[in-house]
Protein backbone atom coordinates (compact mmCIF):
# COMPACT_ATOMS: atom_id res chain seq x y z
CA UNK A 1 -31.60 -17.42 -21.75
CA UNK A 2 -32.15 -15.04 -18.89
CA UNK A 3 -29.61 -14.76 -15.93
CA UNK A 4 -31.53 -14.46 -12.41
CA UNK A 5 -28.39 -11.95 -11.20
CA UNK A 6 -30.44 -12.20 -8.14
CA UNK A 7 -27.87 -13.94 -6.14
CA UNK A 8 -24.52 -12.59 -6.89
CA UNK A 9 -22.28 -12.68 -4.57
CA UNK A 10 -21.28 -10.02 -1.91
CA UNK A 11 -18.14 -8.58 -4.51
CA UNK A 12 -21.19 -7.43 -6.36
CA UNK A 13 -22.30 -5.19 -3.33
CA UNK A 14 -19.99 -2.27 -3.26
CA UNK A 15 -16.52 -1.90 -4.24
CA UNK A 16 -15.43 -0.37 -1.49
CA UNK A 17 -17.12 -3.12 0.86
CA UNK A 18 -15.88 -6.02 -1.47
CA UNK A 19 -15.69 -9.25 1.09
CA UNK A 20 -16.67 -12.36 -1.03
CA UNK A 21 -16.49 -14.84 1.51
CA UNK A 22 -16.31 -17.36 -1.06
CA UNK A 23 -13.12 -16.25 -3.05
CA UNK A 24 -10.68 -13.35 -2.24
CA UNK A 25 -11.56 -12.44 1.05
CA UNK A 26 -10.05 -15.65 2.40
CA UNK A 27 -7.49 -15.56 -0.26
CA UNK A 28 -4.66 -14.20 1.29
CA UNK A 29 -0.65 -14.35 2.37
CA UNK A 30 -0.76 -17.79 4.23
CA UNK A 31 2.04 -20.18 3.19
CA UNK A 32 3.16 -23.21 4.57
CA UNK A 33 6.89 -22.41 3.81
CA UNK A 34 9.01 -21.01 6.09
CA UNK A 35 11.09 -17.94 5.99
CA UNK A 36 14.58 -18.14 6.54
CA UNK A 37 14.69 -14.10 8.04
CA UNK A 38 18.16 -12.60 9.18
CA UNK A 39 17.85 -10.08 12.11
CA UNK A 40 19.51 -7.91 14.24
CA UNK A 41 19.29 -4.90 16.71
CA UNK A 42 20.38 -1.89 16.40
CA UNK A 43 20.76 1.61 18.66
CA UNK A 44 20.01 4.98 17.27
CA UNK A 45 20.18 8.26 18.26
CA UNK A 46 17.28 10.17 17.27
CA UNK A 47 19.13 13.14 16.10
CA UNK A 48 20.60 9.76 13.48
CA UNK A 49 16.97 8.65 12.94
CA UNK A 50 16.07 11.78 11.74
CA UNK A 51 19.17 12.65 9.43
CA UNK A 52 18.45 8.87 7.73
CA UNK A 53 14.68 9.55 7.27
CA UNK A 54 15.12 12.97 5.80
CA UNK A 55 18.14 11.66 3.51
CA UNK A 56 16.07 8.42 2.27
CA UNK A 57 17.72 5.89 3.50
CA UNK A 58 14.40 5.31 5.72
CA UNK A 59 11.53 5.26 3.62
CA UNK A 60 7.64 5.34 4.89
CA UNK A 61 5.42 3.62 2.73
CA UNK A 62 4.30 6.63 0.28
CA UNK A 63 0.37 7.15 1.57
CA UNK A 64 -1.07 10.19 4.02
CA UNK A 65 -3.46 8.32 5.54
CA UNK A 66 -0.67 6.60 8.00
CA UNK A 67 0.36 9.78 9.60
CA UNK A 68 -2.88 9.23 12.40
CA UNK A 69 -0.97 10.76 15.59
CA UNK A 70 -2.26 14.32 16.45
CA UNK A 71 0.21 17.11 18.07
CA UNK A 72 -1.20 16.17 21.64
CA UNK A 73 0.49 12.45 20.94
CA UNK A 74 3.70 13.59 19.12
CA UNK A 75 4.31 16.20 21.98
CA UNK A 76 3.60 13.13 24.95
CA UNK A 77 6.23 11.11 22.74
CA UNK A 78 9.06 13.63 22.83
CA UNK A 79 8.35 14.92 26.03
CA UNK A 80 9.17 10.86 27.29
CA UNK A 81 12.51 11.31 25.76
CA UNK A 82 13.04 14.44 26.99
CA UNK A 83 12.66 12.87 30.34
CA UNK A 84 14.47 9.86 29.53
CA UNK A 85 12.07 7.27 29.52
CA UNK A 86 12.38 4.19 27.80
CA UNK A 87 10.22 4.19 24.23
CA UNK A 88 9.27 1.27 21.95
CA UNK A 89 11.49 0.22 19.26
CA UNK A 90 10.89 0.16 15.63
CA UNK A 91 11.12 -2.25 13.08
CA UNK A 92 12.33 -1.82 9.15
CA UNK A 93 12.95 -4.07 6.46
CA UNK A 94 16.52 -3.62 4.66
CA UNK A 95 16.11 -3.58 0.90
CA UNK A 96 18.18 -5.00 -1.68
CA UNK A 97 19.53 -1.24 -2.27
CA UNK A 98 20.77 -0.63 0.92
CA UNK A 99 17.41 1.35 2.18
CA UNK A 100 15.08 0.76 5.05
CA UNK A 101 11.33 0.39 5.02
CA UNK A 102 9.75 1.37 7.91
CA UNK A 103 7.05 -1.43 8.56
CA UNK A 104 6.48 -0.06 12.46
CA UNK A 105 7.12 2.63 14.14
CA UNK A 106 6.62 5.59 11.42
CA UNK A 107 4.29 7.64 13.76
CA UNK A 108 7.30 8.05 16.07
CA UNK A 109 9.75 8.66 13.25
CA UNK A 110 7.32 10.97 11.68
CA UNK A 111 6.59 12.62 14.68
CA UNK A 112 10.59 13.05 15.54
CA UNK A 113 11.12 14.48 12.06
CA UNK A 114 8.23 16.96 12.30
CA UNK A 115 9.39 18.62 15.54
CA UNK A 116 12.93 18.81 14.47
CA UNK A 117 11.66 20.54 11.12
CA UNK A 118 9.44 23.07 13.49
CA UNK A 119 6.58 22.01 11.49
CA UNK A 120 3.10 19.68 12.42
CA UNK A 121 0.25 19.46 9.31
CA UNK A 122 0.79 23.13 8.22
CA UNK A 123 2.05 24.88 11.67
CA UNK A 124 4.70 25.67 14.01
CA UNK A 125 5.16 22.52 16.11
CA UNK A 126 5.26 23.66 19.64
CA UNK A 127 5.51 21.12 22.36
CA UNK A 128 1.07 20.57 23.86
CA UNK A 129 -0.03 19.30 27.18
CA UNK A 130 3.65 18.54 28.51
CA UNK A 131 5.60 19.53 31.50
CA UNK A 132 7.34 22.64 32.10
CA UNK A 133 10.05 23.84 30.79
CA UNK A 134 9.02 22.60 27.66
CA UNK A 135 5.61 23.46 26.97
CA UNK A 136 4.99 25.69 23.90
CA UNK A 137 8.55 25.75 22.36
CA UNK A 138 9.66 24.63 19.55
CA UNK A 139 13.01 22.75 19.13
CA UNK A 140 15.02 25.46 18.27
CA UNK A 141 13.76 26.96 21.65
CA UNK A 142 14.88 24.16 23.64
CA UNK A 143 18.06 24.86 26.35
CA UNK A 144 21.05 23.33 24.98
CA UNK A 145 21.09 20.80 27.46
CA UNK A 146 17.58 19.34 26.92
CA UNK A 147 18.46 19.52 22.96
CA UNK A 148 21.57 17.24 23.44
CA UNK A 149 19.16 15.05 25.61
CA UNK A 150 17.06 14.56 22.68
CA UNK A 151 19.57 14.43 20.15
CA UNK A 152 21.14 11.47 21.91
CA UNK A 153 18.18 9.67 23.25
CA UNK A 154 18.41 6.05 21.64
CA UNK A 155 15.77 4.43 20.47
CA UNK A 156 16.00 0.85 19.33
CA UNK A 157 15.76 -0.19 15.62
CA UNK A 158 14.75 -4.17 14.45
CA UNK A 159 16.58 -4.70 11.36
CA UNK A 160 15.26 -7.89 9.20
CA UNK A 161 15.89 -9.04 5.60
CA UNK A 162 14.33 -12.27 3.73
CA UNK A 163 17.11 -14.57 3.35
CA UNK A 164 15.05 -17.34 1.68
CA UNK A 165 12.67 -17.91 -0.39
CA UNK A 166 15.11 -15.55 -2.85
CA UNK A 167 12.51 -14.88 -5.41
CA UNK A 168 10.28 -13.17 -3.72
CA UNK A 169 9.99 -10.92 -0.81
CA UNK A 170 6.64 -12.81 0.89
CA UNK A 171 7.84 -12.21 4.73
CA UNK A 172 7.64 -8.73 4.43
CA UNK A 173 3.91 -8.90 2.69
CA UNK A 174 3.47 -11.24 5.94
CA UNK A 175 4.74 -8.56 8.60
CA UNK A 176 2.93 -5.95 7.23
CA UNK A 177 -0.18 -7.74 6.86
CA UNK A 178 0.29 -8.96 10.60
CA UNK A 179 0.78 -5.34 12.09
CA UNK A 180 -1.95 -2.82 12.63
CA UNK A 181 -0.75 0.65 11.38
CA UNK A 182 -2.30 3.29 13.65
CA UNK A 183 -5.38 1.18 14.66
CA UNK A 184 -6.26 0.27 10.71
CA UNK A 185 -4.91 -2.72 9.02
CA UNK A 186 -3.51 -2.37 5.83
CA UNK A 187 -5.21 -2.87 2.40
CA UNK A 188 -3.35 -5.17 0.15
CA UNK A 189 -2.56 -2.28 -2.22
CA UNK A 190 -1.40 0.16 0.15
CA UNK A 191 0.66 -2.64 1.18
CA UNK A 192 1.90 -3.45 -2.10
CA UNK A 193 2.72 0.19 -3.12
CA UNK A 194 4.76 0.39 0.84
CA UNK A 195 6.78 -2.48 -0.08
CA UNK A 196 7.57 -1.83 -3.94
CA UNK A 197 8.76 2.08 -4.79
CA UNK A 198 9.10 2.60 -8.49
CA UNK A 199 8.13 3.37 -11.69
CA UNK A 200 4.96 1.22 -11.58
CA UNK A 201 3.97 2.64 -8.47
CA UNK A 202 3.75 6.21 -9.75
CA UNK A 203 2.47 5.09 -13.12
CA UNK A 204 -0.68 3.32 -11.00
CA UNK A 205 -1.39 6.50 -9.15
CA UNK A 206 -0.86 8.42 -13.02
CA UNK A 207 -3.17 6.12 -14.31
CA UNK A 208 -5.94 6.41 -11.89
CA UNK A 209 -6.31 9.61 -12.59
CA UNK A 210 -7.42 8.97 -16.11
CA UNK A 211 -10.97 11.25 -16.68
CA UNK A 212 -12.48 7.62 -18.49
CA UNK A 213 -11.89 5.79 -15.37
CA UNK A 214 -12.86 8.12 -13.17
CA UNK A 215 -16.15 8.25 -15.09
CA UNK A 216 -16.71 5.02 -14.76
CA UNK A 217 -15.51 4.09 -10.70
CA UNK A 218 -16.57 7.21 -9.31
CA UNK A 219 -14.86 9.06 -6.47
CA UNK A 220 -11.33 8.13 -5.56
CA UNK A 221 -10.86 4.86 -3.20
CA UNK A 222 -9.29 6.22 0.03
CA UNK A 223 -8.12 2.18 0.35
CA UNK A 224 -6.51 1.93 -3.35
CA UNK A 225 -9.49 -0.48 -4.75
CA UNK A 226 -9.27 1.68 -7.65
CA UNK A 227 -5.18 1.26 -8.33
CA UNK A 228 -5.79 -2.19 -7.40
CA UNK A 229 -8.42 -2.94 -10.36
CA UNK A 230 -6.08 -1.31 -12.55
CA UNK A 231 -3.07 -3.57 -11.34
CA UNK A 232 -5.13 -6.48 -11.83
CA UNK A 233 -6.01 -5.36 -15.26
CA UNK A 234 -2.34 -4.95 -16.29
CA UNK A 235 -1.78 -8.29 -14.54
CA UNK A 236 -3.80 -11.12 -15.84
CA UNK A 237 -3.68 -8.81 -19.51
CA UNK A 238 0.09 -9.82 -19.24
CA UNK A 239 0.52 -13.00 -17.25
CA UNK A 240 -2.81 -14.60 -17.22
CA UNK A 241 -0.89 -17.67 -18.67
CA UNK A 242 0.61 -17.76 -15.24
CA UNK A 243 -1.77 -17.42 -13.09
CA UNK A 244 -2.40 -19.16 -9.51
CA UNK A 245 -3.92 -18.09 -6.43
CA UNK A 246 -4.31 -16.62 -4.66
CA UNK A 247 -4.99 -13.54 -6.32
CA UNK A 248 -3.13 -11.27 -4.36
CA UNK A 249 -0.14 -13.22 -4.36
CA UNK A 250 -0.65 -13.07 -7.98
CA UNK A 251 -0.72 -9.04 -8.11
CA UNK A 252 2.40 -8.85 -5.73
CA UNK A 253 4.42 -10.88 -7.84
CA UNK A 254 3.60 -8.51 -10.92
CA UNK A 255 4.08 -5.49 -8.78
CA UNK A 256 7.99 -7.15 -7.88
CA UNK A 257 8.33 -8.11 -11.26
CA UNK A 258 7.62 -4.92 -12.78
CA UNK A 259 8.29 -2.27 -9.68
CA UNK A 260 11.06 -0.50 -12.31
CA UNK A 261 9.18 -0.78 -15.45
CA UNK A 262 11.45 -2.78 -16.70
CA UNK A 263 12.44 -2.78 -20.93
CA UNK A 264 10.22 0.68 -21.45
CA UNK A 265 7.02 -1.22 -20.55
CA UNK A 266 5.44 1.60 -18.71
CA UNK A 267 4.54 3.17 -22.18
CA UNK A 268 3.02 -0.09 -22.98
CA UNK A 269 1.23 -0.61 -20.12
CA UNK A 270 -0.31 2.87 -20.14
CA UNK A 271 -1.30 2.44 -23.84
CA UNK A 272 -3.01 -0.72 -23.55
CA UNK A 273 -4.94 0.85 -20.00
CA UNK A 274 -5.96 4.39 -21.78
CA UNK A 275 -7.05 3.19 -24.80
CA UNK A 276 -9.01 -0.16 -23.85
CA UNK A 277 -11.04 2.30 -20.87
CA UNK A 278 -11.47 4.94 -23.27
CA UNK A 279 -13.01 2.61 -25.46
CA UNK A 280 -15.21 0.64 -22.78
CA UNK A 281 -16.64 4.25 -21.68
CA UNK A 282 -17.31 5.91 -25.37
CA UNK A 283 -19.49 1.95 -25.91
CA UNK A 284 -20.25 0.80 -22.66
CA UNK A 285 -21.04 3.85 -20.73
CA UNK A 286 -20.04 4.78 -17.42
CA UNK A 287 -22.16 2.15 -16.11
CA UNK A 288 -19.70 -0.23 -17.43
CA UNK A 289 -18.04 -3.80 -15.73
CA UNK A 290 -21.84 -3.45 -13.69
CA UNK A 291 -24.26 -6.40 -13.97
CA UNK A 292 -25.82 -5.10 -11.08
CA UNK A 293 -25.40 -1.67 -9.25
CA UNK A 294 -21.89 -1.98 -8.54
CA UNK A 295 -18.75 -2.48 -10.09
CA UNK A 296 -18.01 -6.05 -10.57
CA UNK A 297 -14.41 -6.93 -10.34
CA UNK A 298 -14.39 -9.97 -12.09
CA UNK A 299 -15.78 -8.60 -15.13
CA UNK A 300 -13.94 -5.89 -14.71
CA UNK A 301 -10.59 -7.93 -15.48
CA UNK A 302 -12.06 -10.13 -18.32
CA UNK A 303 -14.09 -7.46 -20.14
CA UNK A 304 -11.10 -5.01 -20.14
CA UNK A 305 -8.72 -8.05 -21.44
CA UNK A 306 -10.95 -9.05 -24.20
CA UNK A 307 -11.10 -5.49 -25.79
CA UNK A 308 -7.34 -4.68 -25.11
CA UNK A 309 -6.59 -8.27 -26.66
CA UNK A 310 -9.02 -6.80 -29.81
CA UNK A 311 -7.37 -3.58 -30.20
CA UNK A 312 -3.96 -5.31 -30.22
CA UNK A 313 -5.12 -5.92 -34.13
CA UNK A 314 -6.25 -2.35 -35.11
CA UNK A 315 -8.94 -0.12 -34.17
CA UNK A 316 -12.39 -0.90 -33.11
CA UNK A 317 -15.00 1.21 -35.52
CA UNK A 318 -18.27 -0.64 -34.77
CA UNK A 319 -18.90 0.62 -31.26
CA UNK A 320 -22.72 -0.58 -30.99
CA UNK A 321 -21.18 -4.17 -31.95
CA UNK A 322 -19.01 -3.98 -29.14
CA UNK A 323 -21.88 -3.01 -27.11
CA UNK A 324 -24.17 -6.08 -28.23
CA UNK A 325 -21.37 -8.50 -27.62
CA UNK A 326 -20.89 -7.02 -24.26
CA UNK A 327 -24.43 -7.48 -23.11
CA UNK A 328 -24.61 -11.18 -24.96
CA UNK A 329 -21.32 -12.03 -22.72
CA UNK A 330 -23.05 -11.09 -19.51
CA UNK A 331 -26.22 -13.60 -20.39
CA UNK A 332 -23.75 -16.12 -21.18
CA UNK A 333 -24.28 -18.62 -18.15
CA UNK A 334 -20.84 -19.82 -18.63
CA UNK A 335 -19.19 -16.33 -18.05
CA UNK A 336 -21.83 -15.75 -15.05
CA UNK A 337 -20.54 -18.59 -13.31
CA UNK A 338 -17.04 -17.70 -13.67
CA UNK A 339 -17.82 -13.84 -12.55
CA UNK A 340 -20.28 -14.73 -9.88
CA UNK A 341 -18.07 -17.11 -7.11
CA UNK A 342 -14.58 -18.83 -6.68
CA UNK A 343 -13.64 -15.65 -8.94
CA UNK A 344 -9.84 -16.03 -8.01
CA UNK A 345 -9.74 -20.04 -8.87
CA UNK A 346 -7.70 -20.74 -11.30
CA UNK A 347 -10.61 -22.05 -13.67
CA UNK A 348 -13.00 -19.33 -13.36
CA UNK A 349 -9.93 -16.68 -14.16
CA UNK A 350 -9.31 -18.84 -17.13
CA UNK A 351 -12.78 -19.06 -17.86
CA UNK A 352 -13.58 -15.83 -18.42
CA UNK A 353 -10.54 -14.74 -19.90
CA UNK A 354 -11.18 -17.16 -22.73
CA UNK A 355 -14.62 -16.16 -22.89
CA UNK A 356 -14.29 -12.49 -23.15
CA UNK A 357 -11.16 -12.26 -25.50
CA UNK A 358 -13.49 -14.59 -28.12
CA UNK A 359 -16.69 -12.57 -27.12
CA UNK A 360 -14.75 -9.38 -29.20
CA UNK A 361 -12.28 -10.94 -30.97
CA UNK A 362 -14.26 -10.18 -34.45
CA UNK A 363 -15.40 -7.09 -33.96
CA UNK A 364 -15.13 -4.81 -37.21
């Protein structure tokens, strides 16, 4: 039986435009439980800011792309606490190590940090477009007077933690999904990578510059679509049993559960991704996971499952079998209606799980 692929949904567009009405683009933080948040203000000095950012004990979520401010902005910013006006606060999560996220406010803190270094995206940061006497110099030129100024200026800090629910840290996925960074709302991953710092996080980035994926997803995602496939690979491959919506729910609580790697799994986890891709590129191509044009993320996950959950008993020698099996999945109708909408329900994840681990389970 022929598939008419002619209506797949609009996941099957373009990765990088992926907004399936119909499943994940409406599957997102919302709960109906409440947080139970404690808060408090607190007064810096900036001369304090910038000793706790450069030490670590503020952290900004680890991407370029939020740095947006250009030396015109950063000068304007300092120049209003060099003339002691009043500046917006910022706002940080406190972790359970004693550290502080920065969830808003990092262009200001960046911008602080960068003048007091001497240094803005490669060169000397002189002050730009403000008032005498402080246009052009750096902060070392600054009088003494005007440097204590600065150095003392107090800007006020937000401090929050999640008191409740204690499994999970949801409120700060909801604050940082609820604040515009620099004009451009978050992606869930770069979210997800801001909120959880460890092992996993740097073995995602590692991982996503494997040459077998690259071959197959093309150029790198400047949102994190590609680290997110491969998250969502290493997810339902190891907790599919589990699995609810919504989806991204789903791939933060993997990302808490496994931020440090914990019990040596990061060897396991990059086993099971390098050799299950290079094995989908040397049968499948580097057209693979693509009923259509694009890559589909739904059979993506499923695909990639089946032939890690086949190489878990021994090598796979008959590559053209693999190959036949593949294309005999994808006319299945049952698989195409568990690829093609609701892709984050709960029965069409199961679906094709079950579906694609059988489809190669007896491979020679």
């Amino acid at each position: 039986m022929d598939i008419d692929l002619s209506n797949i949904d609009l996941i099957q567009l373009d990765i990088e435009d992926v907004k399936n009405v119909s499943d994940e683009a409406s599957d997102d933080y919302s709960t109906d439980t409440p947080f139970y948040i404690t808060s408090y203000g607190a007064d810096y000095t900036v001369d304090g800011l910038v000793k706790r950012l450069k030490d670590g004990v503020f952290i900004k979520p680890d991407f370029q792309r939020l740095y947006v401010w250009n030396i015109k902005q950063a000068s304007r910013f300092i120049e209003s606490l060099l003339l002691g006006l009043p500046v917006p606060g910022i706002f940080v999560f406190r972790r359970e190590d004693s550290r502080y996220l920065i969830v808003d406010g990092q262009q200001r803190l960046l911008s602080l940090s960068y003048f007091y270094e001497g240094r803005f995206k490669g060169k000397d940061f002189r002050l730009t477009d403000v008032k005498k006497p402080w246009n052009g110099r750096l902060y070392s030129e600054l009088d003494l007077e005007d440097r204590i100024r600065l150095d003392d200026a107090i800007i006020h800090t937000i401090v929050f933690r999640q008191d409740f629910p204690q499994d999970n840290r949801r409120s700060i996925y909801e604050v940082f999904e609820r604040i515009n960074t620099g004009g451009m709302k978050l992606s869930p991953q770069e979210i997800r990578i801001s909120v959880n710092l460890g092992g996993l996080t740097q073995l995602l980035r590692s991982l996503n510059k494997n040459e077998d994926w690259r071959a197959i997803y093309g150029k790198p995602s400047p949102r994190l679509k590609d680290e997110e496939l491969i998250l969502r690979y290493l997810s339902l491959l190891y907790r599919r049993a589990s699995y609810s919506r919504p989806m991204r729910g789903f791939l933060d609580s993997f990302m808490e559960a496994f931020v440090d790697l914990p019990n040596n799994s990061g060897d396991d986890l990059r086993v099971a991704f390098e050799n299950t891709i290079k094995i989908a590129r040397l049968s499948l191509g580097d057209k693979a996971f693509r009923p259509q044009s694009a890559l589909n993320t739904a059979v993506f996950d499923s695909v990639m499952v089946g032939i890690t959950e086949r190489l878990r008993k021994g090598p796979i020698k008959d590559l053209t079998a693999l190959k036949t099996s593949y294309d005999n999945l994808l006319q299945d109708p049952n698989y195409f209606s568990h690829y093609n909408r609701a892709t984050a329900d709960e029965s069409s994840v199961t679906g094709r799980m079950d579906l694609a681990v059988a489809a190669f389970a007896n491979i020679i």
